[in-house]
N, C-alpha and C. Protein backbone atom coordinates (compact mmCIF):
# COMPACT_ATOMS: atom_id res chain seq x y z
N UNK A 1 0.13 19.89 -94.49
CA UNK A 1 0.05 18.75 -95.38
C UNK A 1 1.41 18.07 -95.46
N UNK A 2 1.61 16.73 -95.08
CA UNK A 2 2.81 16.06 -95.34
C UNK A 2 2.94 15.38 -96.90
N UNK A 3 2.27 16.09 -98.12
CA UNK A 3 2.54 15.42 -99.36
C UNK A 3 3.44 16.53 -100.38
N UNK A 4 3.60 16.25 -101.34
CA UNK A 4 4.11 17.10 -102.46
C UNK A 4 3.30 17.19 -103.40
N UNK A 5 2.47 18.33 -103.48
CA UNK A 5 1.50 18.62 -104.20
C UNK A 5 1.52 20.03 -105.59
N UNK A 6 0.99 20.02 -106.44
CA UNK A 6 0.93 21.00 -107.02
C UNK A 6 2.44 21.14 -108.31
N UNK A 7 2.50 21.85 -108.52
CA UNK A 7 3.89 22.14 -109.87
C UNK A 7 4.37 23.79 -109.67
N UNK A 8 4.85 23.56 -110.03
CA UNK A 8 5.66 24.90 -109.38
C UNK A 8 7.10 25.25 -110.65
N UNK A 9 7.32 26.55 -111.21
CA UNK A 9 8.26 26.59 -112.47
C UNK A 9 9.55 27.67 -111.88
N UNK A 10 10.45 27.17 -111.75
CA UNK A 10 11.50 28.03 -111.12
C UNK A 10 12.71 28.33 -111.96
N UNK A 11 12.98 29.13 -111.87
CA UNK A 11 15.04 29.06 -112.60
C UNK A 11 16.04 28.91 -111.75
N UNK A 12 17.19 28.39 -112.86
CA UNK A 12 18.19 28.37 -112.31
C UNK A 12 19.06 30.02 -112.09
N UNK A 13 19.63 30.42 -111.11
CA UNK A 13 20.04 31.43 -110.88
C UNK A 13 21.68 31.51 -111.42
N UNK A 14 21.85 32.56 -111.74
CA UNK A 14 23.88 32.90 -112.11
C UNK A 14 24.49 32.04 -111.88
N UNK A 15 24.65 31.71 -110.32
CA UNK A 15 25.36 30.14 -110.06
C UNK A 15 24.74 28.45 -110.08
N UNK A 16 24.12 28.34 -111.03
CA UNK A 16 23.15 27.26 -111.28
C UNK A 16 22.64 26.74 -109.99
N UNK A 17 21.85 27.42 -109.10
CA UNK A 17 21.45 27.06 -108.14
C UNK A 17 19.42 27.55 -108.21
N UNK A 18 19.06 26.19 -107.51
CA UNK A 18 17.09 26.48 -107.66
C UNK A 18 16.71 26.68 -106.73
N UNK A 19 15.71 27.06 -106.56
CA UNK A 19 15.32 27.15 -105.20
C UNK A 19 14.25 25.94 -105.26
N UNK A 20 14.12 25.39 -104.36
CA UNK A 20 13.11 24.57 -103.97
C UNK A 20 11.44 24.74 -103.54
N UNK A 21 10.84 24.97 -103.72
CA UNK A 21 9.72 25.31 -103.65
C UNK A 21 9.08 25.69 -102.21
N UNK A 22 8.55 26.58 -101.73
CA UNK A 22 8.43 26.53 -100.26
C UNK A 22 7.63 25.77 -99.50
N UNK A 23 6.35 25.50 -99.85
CA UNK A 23 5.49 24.07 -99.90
C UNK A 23 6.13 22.66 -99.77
N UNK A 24 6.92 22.72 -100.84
CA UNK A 24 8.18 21.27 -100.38
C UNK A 24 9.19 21.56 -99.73
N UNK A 25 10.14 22.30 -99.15
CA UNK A 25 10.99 22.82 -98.37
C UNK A 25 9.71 22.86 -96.54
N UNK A 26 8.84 22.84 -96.38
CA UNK A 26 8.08 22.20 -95.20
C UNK A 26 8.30 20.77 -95.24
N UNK A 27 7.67 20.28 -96.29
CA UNK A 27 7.35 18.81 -96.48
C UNK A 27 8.74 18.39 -96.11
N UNK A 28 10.13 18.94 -96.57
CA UNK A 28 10.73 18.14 -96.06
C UNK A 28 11.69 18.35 -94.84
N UNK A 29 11.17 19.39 -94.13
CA UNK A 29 11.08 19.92 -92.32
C UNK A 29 10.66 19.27 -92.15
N UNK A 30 9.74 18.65 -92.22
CA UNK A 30 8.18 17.43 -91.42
C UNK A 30 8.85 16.52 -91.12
N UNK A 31 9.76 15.66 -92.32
CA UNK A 31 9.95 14.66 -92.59
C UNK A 31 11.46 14.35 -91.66
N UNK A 32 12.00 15.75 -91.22
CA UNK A 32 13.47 15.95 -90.37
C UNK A 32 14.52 15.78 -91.23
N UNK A 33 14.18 15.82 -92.99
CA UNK A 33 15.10 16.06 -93.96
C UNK A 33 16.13 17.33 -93.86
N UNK A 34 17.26 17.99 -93.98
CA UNK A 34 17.92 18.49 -94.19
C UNK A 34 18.88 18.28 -95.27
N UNK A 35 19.05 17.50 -96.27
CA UNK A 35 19.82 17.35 -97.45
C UNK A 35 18.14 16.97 -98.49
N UNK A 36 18.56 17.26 -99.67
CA UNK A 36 17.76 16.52 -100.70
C UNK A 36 18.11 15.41 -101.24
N UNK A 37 17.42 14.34 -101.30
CA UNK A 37 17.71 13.30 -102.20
C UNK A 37 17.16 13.48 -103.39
N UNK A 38 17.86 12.83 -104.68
CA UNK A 38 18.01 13.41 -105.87
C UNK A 38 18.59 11.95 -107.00
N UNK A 39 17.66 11.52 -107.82
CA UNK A 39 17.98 10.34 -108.53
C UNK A 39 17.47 10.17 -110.30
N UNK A 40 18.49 10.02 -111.04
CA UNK A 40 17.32 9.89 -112.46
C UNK A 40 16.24 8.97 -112.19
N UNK A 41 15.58 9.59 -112.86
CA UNK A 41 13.95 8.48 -112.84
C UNK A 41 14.33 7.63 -113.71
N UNK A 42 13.70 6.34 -113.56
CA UNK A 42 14.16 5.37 -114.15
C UNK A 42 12.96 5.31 -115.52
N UNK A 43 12.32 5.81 -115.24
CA UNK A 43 11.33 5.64 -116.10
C UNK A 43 11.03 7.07 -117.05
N UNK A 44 11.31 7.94 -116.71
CA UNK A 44 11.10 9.63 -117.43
C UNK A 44 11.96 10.44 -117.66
N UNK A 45 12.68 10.94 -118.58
CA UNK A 45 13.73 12.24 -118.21
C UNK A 45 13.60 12.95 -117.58
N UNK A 46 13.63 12.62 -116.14
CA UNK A 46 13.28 14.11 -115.30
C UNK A 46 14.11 13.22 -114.07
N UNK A 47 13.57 14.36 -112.75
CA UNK A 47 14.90 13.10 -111.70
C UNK A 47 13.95 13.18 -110.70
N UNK A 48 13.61 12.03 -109.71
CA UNK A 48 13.03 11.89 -108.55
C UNK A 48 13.69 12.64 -107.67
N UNK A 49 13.01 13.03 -106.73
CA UNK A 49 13.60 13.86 -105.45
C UNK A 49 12.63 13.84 -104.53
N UNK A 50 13.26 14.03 -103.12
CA UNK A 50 12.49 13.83 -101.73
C UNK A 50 13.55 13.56 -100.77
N UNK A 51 12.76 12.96 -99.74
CA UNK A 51 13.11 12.96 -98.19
C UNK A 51 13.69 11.92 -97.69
N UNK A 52 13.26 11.91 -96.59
CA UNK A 52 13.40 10.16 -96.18
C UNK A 52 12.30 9.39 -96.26
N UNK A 53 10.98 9.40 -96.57
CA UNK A 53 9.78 8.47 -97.28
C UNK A 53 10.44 8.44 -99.33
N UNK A 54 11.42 9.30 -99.48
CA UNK A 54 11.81 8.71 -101.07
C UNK A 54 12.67 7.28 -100.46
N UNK A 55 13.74 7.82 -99.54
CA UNK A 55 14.42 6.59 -99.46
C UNK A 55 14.34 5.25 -98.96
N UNK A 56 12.61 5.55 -97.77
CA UNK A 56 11.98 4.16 -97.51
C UNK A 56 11.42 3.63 -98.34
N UNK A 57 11.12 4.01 -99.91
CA UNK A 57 10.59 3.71 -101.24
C UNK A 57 11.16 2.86 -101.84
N UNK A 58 12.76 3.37 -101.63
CA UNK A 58 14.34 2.74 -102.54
C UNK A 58 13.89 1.53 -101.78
N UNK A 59 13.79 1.54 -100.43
CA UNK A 59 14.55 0.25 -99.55
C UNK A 59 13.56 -0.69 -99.62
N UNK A 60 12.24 -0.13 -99.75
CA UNK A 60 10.76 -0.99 -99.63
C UNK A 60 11.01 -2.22 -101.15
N UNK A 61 11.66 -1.19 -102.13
CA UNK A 61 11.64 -1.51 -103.65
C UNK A 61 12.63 -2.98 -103.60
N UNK A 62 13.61 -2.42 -103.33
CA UNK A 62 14.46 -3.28 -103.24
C UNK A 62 14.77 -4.55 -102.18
N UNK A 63 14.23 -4.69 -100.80
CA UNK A 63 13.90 -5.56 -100.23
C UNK A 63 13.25 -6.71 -100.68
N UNK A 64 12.11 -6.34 -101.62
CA UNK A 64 11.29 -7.40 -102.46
C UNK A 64 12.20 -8.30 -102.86
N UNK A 65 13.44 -8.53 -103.38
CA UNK A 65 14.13 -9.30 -103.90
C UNK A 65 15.44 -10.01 -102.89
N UNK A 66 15.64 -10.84 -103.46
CA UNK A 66 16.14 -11.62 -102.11
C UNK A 66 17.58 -11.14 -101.80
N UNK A 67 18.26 -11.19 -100.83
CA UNK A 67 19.76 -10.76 -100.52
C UNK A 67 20.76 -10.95 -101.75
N UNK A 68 21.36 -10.41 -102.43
CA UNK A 68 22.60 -11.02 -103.44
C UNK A 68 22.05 -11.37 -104.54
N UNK A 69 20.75 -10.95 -104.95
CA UNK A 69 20.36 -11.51 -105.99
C UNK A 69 20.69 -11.04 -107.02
N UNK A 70 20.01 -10.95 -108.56
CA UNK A 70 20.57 -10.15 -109.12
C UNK A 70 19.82 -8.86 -109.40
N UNK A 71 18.67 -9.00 -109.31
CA UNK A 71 17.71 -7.78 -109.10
C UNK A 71 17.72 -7.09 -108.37
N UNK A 72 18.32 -7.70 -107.12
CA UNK A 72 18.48 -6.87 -105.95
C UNK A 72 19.58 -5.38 -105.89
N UNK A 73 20.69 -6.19 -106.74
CA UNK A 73 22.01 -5.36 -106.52
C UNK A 73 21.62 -4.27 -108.24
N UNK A 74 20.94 -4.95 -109.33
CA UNK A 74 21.16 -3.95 -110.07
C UNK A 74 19.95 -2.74 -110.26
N UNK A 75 18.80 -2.81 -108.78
CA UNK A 75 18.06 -1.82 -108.37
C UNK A 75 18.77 -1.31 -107.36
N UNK A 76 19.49 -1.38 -106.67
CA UNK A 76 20.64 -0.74 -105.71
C UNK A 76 21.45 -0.03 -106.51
N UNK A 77 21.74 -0.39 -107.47
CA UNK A 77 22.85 0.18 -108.07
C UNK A 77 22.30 1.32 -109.35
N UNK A 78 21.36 1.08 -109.49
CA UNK A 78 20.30 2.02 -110.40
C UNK A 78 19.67 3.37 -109.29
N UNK A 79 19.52 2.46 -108.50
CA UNK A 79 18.58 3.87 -107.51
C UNK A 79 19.85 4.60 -106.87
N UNK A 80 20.70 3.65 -105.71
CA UNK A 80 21.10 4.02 -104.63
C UNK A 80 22.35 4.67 -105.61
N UNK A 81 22.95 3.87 -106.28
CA UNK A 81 24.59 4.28 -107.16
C UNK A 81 24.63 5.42 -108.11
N UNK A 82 22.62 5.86 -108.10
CA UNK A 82 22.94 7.19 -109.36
C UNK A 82 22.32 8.35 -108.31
N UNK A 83 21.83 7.78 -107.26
CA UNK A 83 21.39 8.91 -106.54
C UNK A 83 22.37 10.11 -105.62
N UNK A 84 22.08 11.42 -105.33
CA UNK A 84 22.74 12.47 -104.94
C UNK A 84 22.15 12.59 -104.09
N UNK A 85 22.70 13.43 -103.13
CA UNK A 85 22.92 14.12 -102.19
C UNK A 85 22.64 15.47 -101.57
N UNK A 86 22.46 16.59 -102.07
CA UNK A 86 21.96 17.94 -102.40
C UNK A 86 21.97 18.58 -100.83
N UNK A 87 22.93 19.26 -100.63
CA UNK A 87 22.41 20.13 -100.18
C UNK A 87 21.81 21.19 -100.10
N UNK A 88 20.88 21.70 -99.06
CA UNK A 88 19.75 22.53 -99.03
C UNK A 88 20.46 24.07 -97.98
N UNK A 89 20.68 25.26 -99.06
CA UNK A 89 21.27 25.88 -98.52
C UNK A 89 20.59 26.77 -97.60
N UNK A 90 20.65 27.88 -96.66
CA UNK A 90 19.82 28.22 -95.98
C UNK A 90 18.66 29.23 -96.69
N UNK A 91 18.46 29.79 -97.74
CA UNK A 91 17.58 30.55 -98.72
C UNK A 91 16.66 28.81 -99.20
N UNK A 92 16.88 27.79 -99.44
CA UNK A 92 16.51 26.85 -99.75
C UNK A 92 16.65 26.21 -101.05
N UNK A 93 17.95 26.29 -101.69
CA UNK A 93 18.55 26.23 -103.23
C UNK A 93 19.01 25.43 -102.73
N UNK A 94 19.08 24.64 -104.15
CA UNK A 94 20.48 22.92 -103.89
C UNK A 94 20.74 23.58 -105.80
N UNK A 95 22.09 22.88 -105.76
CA UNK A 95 22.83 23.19 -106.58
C UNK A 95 22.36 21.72 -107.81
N UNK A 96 21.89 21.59 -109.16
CA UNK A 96 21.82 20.05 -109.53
C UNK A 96 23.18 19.63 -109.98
N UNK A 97 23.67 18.83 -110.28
CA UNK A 97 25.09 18.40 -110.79
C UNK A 97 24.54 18.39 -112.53
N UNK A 98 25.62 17.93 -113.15
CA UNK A 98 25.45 18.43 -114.76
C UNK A 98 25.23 17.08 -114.79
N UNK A 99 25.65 16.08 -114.27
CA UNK A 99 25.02 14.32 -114.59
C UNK A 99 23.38 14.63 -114.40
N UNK A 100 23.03 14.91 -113.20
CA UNK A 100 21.33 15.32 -113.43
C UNK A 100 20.61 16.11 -114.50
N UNK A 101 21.44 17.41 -114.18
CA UNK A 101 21.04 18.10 -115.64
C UNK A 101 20.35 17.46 -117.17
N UNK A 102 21.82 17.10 -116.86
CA UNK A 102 21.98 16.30 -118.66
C UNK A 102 20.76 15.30 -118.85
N UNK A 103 20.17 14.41 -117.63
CA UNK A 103 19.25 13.28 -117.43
C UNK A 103 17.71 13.98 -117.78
N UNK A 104 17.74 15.05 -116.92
CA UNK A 104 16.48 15.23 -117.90
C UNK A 104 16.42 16.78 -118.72
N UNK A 105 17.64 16.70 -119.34
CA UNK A 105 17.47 17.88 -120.49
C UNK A 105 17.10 19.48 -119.84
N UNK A 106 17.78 19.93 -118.90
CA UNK A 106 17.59 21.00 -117.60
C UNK A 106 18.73 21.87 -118.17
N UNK A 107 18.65 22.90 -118.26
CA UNK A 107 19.31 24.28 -119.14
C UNK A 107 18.76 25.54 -117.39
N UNK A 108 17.94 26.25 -118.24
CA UNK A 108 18.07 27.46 -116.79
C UNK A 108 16.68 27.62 -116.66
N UNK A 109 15.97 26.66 -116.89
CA UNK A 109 14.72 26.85 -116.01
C UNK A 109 14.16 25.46 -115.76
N UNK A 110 13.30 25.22 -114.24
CA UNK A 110 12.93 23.66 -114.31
C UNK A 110 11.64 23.93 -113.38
N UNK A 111 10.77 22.41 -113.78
CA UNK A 111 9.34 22.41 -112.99
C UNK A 111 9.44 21.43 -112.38
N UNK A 112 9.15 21.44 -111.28
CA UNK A 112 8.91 20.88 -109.83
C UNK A 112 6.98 20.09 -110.17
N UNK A 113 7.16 18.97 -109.65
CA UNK A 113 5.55 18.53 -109.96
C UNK A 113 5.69 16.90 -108.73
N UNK A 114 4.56 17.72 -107.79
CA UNK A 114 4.89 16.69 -106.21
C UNK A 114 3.82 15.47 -106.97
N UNK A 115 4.42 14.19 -106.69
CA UNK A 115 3.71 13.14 -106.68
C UNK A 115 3.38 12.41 -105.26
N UNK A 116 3.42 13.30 -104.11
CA UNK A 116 2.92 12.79 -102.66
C UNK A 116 4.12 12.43 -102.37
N UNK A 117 4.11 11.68 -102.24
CA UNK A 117 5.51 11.31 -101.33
C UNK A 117 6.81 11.22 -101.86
N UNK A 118 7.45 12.22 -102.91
CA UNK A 118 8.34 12.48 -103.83
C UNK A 118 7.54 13.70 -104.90
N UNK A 119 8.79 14.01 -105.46
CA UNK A 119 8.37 15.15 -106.38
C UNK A 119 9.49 14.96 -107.42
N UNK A 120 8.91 15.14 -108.60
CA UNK A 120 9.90 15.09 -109.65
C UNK A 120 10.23 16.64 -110.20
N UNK A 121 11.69 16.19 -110.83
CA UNK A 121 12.20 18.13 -111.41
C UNK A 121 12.16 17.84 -112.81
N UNK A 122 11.48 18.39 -113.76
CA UNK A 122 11.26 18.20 -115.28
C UNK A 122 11.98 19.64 -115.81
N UNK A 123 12.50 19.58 -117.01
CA UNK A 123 12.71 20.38 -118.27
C UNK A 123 11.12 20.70 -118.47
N UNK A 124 10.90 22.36 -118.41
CA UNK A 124 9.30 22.63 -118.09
C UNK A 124 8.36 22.48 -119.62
N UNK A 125 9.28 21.89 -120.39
CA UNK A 125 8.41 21.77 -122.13
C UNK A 125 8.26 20.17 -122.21
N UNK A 126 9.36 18.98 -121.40
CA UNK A 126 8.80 17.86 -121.34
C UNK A 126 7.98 17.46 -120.62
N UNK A 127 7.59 18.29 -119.23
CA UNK A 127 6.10 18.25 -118.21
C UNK A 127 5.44 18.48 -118.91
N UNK A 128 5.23 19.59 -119.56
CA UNK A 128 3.78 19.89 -120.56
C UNK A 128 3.71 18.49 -121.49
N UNK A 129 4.25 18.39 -122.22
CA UNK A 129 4.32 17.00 -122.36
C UNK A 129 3.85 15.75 -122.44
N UNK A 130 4.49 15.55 -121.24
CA UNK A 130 4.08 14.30 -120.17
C UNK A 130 2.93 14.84 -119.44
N UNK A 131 2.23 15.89 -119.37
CA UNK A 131 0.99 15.76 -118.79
C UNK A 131 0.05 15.71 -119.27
N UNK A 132 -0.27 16.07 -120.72
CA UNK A 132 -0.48 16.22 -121.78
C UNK A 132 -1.18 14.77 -121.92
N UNK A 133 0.10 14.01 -122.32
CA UNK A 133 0.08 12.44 -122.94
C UNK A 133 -1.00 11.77 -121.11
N UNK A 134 -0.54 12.11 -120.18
CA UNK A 134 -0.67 11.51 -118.66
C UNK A 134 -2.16 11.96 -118.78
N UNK A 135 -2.65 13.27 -119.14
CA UNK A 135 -4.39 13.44 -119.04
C UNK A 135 -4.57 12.36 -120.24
N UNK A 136 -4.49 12.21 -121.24
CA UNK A 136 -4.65 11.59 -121.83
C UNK A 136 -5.55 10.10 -121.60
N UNK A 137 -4.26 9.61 -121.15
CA UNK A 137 -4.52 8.27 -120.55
C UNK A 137 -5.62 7.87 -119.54
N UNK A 138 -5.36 9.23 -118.52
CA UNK A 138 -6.58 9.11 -117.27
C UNK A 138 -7.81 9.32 -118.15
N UNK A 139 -8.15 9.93 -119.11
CA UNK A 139 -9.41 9.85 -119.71
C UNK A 139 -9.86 8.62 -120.22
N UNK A 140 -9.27 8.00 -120.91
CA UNK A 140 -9.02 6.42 -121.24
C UNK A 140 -9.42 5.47 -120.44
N UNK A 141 -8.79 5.13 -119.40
CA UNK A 141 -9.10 4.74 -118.42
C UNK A 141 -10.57 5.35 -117.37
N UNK A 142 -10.91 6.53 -117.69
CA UNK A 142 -11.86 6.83 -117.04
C UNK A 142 -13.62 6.69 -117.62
N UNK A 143 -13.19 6.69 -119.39
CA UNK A 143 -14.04 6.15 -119.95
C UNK A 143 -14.54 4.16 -119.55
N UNK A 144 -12.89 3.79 -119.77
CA UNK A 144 -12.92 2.53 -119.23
C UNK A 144 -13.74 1.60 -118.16
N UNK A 145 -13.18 2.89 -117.62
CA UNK A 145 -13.72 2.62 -116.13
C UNK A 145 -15.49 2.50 -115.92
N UNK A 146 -15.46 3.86 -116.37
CA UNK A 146 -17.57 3.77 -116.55
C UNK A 146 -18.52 2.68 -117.55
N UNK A 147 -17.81 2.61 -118.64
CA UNK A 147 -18.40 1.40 -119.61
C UNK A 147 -18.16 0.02 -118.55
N UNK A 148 -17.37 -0.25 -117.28
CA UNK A 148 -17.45 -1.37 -116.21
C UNK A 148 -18.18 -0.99 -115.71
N UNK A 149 -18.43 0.01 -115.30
CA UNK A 149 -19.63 0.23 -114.18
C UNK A 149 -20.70 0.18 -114.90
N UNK A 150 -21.30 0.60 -115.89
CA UNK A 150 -22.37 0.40 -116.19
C UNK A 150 -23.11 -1.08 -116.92
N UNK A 151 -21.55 -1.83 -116.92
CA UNK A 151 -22.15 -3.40 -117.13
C UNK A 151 -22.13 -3.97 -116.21
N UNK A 152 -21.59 -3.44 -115.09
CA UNK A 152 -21.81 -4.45 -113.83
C UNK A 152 -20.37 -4.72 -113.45
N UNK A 153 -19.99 -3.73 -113.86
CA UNK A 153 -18.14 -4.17 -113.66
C UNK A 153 -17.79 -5.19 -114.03
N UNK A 154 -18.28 -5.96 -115.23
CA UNK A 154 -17.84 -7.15 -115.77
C UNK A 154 -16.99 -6.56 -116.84
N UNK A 155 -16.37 -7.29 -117.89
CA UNK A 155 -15.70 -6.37 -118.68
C UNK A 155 -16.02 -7.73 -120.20
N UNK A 156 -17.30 -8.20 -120.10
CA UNK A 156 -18.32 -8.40 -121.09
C UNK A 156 -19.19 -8.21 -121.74
């Protein structure tokens, strides 16, 4: 499978180092990754991470906007200017920096949760959480969804 699937709850070890999950440590063999990329989420306390399909994401994102613009440079500078580097040691641990840490509230244990083509690292009491509130919503929407279908997908 070339996605990031599933959640996975790991610790940090004596020398604040994680291991990476072995399921995603393929995914990102596949991909001819050898470092991790590593970025606060802009949207969640937790931090994006992945391969090189995270960083055709950055570039896809940011292309949308025109050369020099101003959207352009302050999503460059949000993604590309807070993002890390990680290396992936040969057991399969990357070390997080305490700027990541601190971003999404990460002490000595963290959950891994693949969104396909990236995977995010959560503080494992704000995933519960956020998945929590996230089923939530999909029910919402899934009720939503059927009260359209059964009028004809009109939304009258």
């Amino acid at each position: 499978m070339d996605r990031f699937v599933s959640t996975y709850t790991m610790r940090l070890d004596a020398k604040g180092r994680v291991s990476i999950p072995a399921p995603y440590r393929a995914v990102l063999g596949r991909e001819g990754a050898d470092t991790l990329y590593c970025h606060p989420s802009l949207a969640e306390p937790a931090l994006d991470a992945g391969g090189t399909r995270l960083l055709e994401e950055i570039d896809t994102l940011i292309t949308r906007f025109p050369p020099y613009s101003e959207a352009r440079e302050e999503l460059s500078a949000a993604l590309y200017g807070t993002s890390e580097t990680l290396r992936v040691d040969p057991e399969g641990r990357v070390v997080l920096s305490e700027t990541l840490k601190d971003h999404a509230a990460i002490t000595d244990t963290v959950s891994f949760v693949g969104l396909g083509h990236k995977f995010r690292i959560w503080e494992p009491e704000r995933l519960r959480a956020h998945l929590a509130e996230a089923k939530d919503k999909v029910r919402l929407l899934r009720r939503s969804l059927g009260s359209n279908a059964e009028n004809g997908g009109s939304k009258g």
